[in-house]
Every structure is written in C-alpha cells, then in structure tokens.
PDB file of N, CA and C in Angstrom:
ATOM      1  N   UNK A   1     197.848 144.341 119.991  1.00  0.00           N
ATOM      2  CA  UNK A   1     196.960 145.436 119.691  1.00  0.00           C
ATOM      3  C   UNK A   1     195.995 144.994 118.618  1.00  0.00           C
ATOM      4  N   UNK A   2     194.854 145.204 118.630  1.00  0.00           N
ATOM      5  CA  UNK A   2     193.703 144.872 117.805  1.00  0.00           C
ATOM      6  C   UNK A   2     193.613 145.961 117.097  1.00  0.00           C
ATOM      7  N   UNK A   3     192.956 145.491 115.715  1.00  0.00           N
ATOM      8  CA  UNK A   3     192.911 146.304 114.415  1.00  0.00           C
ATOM      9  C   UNK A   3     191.530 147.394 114.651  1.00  0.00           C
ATOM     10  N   UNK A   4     192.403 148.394 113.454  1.00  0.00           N
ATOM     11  CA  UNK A   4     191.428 149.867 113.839  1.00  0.00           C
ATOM     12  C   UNK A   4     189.909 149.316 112.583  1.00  0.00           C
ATOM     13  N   UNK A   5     188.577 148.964 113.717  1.00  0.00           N
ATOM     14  CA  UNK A   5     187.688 148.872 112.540  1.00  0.00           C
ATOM     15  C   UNK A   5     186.331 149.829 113.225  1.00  0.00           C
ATOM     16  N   UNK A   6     186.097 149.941 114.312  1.00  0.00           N
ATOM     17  CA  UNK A   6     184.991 150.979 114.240  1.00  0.00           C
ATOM     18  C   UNK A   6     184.829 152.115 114.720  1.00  0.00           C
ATOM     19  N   UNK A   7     186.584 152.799 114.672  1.00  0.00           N
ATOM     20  CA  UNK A   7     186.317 153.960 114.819  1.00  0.00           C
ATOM     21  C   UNK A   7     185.942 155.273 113.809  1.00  0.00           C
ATOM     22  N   UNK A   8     186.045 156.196 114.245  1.00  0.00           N
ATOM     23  CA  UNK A   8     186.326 156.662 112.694  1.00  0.00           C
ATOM     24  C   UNK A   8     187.387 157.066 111.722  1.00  0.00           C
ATOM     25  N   UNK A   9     188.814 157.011 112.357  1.00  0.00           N
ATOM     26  CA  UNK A   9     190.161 157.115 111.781  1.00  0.00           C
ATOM     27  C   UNK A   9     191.271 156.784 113.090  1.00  0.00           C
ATOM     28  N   UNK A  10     192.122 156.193 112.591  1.00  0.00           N
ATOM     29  CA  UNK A  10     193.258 156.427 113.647  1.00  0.00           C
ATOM     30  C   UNK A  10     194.022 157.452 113.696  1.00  0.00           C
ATOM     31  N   UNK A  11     194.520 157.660 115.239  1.00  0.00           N
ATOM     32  CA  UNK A  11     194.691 158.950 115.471  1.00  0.00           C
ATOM     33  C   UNK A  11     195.871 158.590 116.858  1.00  0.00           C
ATOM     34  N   UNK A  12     197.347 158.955 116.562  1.00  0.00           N
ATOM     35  CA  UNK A  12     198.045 158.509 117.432  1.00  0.00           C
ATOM     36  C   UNK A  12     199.477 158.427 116.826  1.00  0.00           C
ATOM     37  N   UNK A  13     200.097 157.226 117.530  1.00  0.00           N
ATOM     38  CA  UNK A  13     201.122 156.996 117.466  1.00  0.00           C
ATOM     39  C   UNK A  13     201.880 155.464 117.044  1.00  0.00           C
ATOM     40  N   UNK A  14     202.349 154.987 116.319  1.00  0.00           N
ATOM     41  CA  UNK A  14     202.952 153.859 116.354  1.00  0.00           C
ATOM     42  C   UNK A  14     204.389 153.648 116.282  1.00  0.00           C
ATOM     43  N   UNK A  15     204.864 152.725 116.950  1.00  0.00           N
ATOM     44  CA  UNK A  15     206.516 152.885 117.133  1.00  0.00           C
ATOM     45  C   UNK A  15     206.936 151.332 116.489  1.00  0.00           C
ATOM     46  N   UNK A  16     208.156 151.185 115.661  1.00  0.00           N
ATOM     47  CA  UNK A  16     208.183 149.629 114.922  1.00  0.00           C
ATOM     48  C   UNK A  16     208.630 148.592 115.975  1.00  0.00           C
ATOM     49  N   UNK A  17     208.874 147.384 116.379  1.00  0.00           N
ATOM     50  CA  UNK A  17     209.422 146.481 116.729  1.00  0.00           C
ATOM     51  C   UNK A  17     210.753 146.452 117.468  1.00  0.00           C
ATOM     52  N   UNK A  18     211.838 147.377 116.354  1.00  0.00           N
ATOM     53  CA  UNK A  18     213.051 147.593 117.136  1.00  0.00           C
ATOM     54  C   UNK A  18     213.348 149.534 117.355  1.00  0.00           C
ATOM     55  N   UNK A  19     212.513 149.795 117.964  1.00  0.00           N
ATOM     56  CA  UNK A  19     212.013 150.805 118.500  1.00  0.00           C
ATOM     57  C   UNK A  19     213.210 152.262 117.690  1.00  0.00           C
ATOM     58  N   UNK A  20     212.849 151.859 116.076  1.00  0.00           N
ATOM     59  CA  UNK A  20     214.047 152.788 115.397  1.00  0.00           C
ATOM     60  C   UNK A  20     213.037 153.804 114.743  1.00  0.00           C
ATOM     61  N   UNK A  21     212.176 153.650 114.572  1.00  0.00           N
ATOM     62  CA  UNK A  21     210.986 154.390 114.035  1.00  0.00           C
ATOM     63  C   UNK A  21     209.234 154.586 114.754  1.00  0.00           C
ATOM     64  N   UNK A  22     208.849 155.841 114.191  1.00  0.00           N
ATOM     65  CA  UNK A  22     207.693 156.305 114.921  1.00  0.00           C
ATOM     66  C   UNK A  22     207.104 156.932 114.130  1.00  0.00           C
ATOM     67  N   UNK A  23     205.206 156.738 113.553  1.00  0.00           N
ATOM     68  CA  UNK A  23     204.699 157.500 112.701  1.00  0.00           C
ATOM     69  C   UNK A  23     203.225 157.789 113.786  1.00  0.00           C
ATOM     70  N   UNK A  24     203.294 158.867 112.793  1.00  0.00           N
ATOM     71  CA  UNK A  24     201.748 159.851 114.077  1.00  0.00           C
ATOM     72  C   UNK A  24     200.567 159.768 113.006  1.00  0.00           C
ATOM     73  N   UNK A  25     199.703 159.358 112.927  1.00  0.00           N
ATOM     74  CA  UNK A  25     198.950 159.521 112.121  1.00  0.00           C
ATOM     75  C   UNK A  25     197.996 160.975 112.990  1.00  0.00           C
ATOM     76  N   UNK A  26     197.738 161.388 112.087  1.00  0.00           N
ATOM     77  CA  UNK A  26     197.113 162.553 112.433  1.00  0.00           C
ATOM     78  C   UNK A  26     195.736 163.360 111.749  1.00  0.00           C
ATOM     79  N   UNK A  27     194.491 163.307 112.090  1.00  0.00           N
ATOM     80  CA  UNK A  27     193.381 163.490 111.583  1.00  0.00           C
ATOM     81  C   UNK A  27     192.674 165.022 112.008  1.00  0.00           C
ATOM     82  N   UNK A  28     192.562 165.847 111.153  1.00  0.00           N
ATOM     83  CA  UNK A  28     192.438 166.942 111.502  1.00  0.00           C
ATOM     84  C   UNK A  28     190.710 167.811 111.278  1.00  0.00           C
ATOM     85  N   UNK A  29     190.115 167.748 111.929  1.00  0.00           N
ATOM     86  CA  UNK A  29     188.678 168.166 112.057  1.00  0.00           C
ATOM     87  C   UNK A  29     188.196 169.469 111.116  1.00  0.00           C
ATOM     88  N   UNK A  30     187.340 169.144 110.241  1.00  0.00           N
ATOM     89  CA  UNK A  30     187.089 170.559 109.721  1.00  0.00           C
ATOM     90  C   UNK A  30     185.574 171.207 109.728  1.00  0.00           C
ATOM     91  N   UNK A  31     185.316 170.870 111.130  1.00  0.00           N
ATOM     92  CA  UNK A  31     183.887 170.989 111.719  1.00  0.00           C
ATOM     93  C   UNK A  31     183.973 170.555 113.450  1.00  0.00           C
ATOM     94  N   UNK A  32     183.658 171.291 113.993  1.00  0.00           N
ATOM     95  CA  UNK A  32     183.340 170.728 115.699  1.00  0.00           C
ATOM     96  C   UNK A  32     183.191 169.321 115.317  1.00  0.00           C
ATOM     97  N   UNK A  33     182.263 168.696 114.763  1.00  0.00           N
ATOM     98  CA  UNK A  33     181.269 167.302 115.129  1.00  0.00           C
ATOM     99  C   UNK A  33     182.427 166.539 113.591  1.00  0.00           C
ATOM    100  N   UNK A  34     182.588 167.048 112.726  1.00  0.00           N
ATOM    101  CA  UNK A  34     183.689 166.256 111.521  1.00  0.00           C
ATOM    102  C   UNK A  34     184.742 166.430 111.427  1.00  0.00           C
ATOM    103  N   UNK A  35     184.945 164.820 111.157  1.00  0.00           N
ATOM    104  CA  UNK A  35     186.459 164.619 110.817  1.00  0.00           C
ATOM    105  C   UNK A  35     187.083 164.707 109.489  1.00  0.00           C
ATOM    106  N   UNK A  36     187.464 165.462 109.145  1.00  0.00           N
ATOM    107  CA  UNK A  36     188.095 165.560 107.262  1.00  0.00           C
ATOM    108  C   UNK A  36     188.648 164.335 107.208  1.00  0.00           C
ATOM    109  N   UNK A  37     188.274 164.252 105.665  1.00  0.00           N
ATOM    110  CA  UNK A  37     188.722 163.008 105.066  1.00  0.00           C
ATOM    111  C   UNK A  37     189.574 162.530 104.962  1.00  0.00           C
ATOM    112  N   UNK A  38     191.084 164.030 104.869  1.00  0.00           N
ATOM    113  CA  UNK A  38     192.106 163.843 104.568  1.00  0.00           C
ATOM    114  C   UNK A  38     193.067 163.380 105.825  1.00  0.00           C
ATOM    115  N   UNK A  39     193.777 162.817 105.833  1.00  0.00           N
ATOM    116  CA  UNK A  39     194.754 162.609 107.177  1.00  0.00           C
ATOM    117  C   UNK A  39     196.077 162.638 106.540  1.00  0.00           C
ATOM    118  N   UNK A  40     196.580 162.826 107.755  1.00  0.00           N
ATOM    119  CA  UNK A  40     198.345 163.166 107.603  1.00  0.00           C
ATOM    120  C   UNK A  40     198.887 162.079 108.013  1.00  0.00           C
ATOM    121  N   UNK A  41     200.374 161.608 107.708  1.00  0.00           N
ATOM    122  CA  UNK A  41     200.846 160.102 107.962  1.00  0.00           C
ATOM    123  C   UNK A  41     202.319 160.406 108.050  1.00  0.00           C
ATOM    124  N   UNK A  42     202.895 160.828 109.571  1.00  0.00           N
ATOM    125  CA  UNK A  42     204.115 161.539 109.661  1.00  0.00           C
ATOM    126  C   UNK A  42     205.342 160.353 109.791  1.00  0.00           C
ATOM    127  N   UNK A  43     206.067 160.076 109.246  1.00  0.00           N
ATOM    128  CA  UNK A  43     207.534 159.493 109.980  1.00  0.00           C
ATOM    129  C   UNK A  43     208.525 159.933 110.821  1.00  0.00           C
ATOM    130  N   UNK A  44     208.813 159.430 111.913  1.00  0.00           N
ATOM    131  CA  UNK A  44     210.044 160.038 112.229  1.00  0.00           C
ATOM    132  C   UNK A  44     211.106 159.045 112.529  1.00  0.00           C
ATOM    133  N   UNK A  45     212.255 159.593 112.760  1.00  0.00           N
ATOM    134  CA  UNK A  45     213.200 158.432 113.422  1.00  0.00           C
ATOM    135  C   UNK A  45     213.645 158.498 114.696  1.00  0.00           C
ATOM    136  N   UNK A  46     213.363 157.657 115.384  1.00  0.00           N
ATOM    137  CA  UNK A  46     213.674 157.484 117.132  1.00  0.00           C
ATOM    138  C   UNK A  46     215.406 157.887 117.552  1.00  0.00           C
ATOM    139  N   UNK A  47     216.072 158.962 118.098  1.00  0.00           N
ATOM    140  CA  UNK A  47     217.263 158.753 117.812  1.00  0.00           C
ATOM    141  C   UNK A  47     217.542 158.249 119.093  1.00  0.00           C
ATOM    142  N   UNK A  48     218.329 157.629 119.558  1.00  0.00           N
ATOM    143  CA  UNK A  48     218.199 156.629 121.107  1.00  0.00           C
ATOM    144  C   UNK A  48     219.253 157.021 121.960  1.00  0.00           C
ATOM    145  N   UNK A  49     219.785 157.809 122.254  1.00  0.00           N
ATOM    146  CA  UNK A  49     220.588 158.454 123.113  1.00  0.00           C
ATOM    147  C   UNK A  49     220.771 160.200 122.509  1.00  0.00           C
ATOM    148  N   UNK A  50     220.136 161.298 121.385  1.00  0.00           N
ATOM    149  CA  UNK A  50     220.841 162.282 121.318  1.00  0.00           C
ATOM    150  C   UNK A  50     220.278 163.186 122.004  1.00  0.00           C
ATOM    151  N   UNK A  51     220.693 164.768 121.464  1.00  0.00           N
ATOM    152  CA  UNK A  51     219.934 166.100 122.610  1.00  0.00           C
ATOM    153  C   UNK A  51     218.652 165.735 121.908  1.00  0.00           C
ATOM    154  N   UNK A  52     218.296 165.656 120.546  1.00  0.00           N
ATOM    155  CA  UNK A  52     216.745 165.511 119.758  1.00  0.00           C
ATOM    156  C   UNK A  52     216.051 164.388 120.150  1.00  0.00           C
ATOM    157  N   UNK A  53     215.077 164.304 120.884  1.00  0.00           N
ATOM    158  CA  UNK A  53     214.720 162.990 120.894  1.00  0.00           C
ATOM    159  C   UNK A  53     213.917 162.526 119.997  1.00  0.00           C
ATOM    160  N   UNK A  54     213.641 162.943 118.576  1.00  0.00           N
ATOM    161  CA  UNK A  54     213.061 162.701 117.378  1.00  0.00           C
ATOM    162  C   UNK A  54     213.432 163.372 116.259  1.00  0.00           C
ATOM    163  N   UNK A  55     213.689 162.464 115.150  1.00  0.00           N
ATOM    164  CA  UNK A  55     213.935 163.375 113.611  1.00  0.00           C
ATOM    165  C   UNK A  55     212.997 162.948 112.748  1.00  0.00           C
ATOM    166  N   UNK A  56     212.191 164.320 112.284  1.00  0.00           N
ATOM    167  CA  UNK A  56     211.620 164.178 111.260  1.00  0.00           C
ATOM    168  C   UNK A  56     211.954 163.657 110.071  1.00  0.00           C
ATOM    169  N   UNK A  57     211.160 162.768 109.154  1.00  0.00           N
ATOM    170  CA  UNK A  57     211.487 161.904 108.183  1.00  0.00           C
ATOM    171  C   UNK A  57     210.893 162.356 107.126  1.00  0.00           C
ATOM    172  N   UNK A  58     209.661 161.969 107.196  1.00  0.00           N
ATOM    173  CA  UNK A  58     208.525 162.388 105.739  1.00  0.00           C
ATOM    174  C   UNK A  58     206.609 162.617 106.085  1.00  0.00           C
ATOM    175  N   UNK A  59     206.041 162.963 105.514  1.00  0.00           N
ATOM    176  CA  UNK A  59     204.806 162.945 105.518  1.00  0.00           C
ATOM    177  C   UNK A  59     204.170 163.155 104.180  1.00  0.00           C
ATOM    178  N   UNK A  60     203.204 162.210 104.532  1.00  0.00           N
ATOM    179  CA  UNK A  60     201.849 162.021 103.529  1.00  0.00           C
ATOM    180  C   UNK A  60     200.636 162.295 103.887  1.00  0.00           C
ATOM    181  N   UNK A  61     199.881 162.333 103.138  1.00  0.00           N
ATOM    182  CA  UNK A  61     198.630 162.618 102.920  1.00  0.00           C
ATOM    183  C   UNK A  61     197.713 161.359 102.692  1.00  0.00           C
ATOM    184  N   UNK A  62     196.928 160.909 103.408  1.00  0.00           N
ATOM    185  CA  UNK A  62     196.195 159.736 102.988  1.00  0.00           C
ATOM    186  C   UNK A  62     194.748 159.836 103.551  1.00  0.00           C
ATOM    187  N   UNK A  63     193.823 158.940 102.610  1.00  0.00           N
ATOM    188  CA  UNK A  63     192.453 158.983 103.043  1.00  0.00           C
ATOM    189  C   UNK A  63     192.155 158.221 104.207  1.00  0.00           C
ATOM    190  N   UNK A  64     190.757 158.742 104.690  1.00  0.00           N
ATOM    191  CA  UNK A  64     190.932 158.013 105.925  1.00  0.00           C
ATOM    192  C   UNK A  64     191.025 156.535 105.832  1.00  0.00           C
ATOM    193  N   UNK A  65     190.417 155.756 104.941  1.00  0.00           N
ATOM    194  CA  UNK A  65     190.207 154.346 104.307  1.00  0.00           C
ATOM    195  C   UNK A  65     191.782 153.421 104.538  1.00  0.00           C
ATOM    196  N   UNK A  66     192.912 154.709 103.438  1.00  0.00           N
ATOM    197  CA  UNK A  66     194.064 154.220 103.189  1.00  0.00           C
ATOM    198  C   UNK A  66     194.882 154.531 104.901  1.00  0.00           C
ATOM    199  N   UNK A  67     194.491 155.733 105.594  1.00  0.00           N
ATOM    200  CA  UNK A  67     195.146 155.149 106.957  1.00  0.00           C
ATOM    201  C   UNK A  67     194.846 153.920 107.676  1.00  0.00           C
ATOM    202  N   UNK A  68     193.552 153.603 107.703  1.00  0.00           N
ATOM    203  CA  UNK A  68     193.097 152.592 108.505  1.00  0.00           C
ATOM    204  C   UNK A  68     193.834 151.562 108.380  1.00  0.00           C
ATOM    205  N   UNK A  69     193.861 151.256 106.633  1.00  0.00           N
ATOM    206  CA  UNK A  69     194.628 150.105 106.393  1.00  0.00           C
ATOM    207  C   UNK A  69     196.360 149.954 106.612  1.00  0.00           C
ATOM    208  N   UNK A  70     196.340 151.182 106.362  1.00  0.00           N
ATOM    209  CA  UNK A  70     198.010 151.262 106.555  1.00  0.00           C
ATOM    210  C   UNK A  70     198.217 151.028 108.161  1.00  0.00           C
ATOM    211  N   UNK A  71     197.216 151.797 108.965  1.00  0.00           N
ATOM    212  CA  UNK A  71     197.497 151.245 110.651  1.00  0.00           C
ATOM    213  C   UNK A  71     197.186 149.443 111.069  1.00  0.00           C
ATOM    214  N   UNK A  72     196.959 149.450 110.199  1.00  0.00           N
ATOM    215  CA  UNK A  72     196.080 147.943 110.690  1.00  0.00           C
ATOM    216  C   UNK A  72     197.611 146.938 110.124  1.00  0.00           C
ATOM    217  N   UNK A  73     198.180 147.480 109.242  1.00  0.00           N
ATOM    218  CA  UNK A  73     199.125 146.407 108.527  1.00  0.00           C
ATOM    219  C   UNK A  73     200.168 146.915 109.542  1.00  0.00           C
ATOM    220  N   UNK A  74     200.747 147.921 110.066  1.00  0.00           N
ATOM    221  CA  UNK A  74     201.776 148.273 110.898  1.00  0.00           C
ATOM    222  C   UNK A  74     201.417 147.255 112.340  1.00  0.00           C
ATOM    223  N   UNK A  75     199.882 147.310 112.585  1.00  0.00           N
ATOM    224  CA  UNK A  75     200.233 146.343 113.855  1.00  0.00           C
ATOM    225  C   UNK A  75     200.204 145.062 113.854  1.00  0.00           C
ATOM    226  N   UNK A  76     199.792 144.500 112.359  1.00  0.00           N
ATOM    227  CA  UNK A  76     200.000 143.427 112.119  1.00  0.00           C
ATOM    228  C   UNK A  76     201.699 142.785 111.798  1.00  0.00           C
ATOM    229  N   UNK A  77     202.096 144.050 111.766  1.00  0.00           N
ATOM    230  CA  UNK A  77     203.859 143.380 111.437  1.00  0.00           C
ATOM    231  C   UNK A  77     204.622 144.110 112.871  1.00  0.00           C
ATOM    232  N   UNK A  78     203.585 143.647 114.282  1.00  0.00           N
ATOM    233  CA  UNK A  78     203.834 144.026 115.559  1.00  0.00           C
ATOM    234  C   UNK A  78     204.185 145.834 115.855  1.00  0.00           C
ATOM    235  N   UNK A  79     204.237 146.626 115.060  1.00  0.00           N
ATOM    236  CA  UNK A  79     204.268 147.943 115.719  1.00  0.00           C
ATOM    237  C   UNK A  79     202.946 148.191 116.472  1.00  0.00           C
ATOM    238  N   UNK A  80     203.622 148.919 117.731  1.00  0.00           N
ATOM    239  CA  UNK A  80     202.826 149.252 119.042  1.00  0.00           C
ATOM    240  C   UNK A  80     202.262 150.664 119.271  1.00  0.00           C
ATOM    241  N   UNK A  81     201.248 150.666 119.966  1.00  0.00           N
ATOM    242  CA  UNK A  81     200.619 151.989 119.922  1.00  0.00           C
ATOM    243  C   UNK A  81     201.145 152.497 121.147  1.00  0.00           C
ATOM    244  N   UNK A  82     201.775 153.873 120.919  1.00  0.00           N
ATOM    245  CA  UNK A  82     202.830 154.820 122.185  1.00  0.00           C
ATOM    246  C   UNK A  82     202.012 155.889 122.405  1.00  0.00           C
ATOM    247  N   UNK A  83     202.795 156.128 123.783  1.00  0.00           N
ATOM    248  CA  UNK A  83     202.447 157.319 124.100  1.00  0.00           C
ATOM    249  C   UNK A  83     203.803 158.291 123.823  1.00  0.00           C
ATOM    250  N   UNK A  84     203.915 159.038 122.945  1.00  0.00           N
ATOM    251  CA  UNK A  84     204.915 159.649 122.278  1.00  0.00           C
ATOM    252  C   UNK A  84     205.550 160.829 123.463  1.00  0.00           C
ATOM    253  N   UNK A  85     204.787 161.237 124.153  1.00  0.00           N
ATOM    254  CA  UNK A  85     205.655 162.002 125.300  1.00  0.00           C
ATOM    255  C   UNK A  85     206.801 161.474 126.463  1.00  0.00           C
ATOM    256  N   UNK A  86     206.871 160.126 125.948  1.00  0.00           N
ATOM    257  CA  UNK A  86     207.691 158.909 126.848  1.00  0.00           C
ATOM    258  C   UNK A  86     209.143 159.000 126.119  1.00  0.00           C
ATOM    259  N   UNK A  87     208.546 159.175 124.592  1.00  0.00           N
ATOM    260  CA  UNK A  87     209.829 159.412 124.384  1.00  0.00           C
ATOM    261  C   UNK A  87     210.833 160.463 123.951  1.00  0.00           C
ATOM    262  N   UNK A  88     209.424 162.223 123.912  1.00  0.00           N
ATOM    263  CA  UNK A  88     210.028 163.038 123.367  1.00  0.00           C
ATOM    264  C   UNK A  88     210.537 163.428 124.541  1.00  0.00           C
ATOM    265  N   UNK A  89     210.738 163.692 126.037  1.00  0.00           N
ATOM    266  CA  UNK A  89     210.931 164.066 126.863  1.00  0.00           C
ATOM    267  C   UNK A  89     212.386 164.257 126.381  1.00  0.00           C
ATOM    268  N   UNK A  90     212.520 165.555 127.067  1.00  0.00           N
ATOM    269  CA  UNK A  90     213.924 166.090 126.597  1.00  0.00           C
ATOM    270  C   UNK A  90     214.975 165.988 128.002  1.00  0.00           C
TER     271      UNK A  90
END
C-alpha cells in the first residue's frame, strides 16, 4: 500500500500484520465541500472467533497532518487497508 500524500486526509480502515488489531481513522465534514481539521483515530481489537466481532479500545483526536503521518507509519510497519464489513459480519 502506498503512502497517504495527496489526498486530503485518510479516511478508512487499517488492520496490523497479525490481524489482532484495527483502527478507523475517521474525518468528519463540517461543511458540504469541508473537511474539519480535526479527525478521530479509533482502536479496536479483532476478536477472532467470538459473538462480537470487534472490541472497542480507545480513541483520539488528531490533526489532519498528525493522521496522515500516523497512517503512513502504520503502512510502513505493513498494516493493510480493509474493508471492515469483512470482518464485522456477525
């Protein structure tokens, strides 16, 4: 996966290497045409056989600047970009 540089924030999903963790970055519009500055930076934990197929962990608050970089270093230490309904399916 190639690094996030000309969009305007990442916006999605990443899952780690040994598929034990999953964070959503999440960018929330505060205008039709703008994207707020602020973004959300959710954790969860993948649970791999239970009834939940996700547990919430933690969330932050980060600028769009500090997501970019924080997405860019997650796929540099191989986490993959998901499609998260693959694995919330109940």
């Amino acid at each position: 996966m190639k690094k996030v540089e000309n969009i305007d924030c990442p916006n999605g999903w990443l899952i780690d290497p040994h598929n034990k963790w999953a964070i959503h970055f999440d960018s929330k519009k505060d205008s039709i045409d703008h994207i707020a500055n602020d973004l959300t930076i959710d954790m969860w934990g993948v649970v791999p056989s239970g009834s939940k197929p996700m547990e919430f962990k933690s969330r932050r608050k980060a600028t769009k600047q500090d997501s970019i970089k924080t997405w860019n270093q997650l796929v540099a230490s191989n986490w993959v970009e998901i499609d998260v309904d693959k694995i919330k399916t109940a």
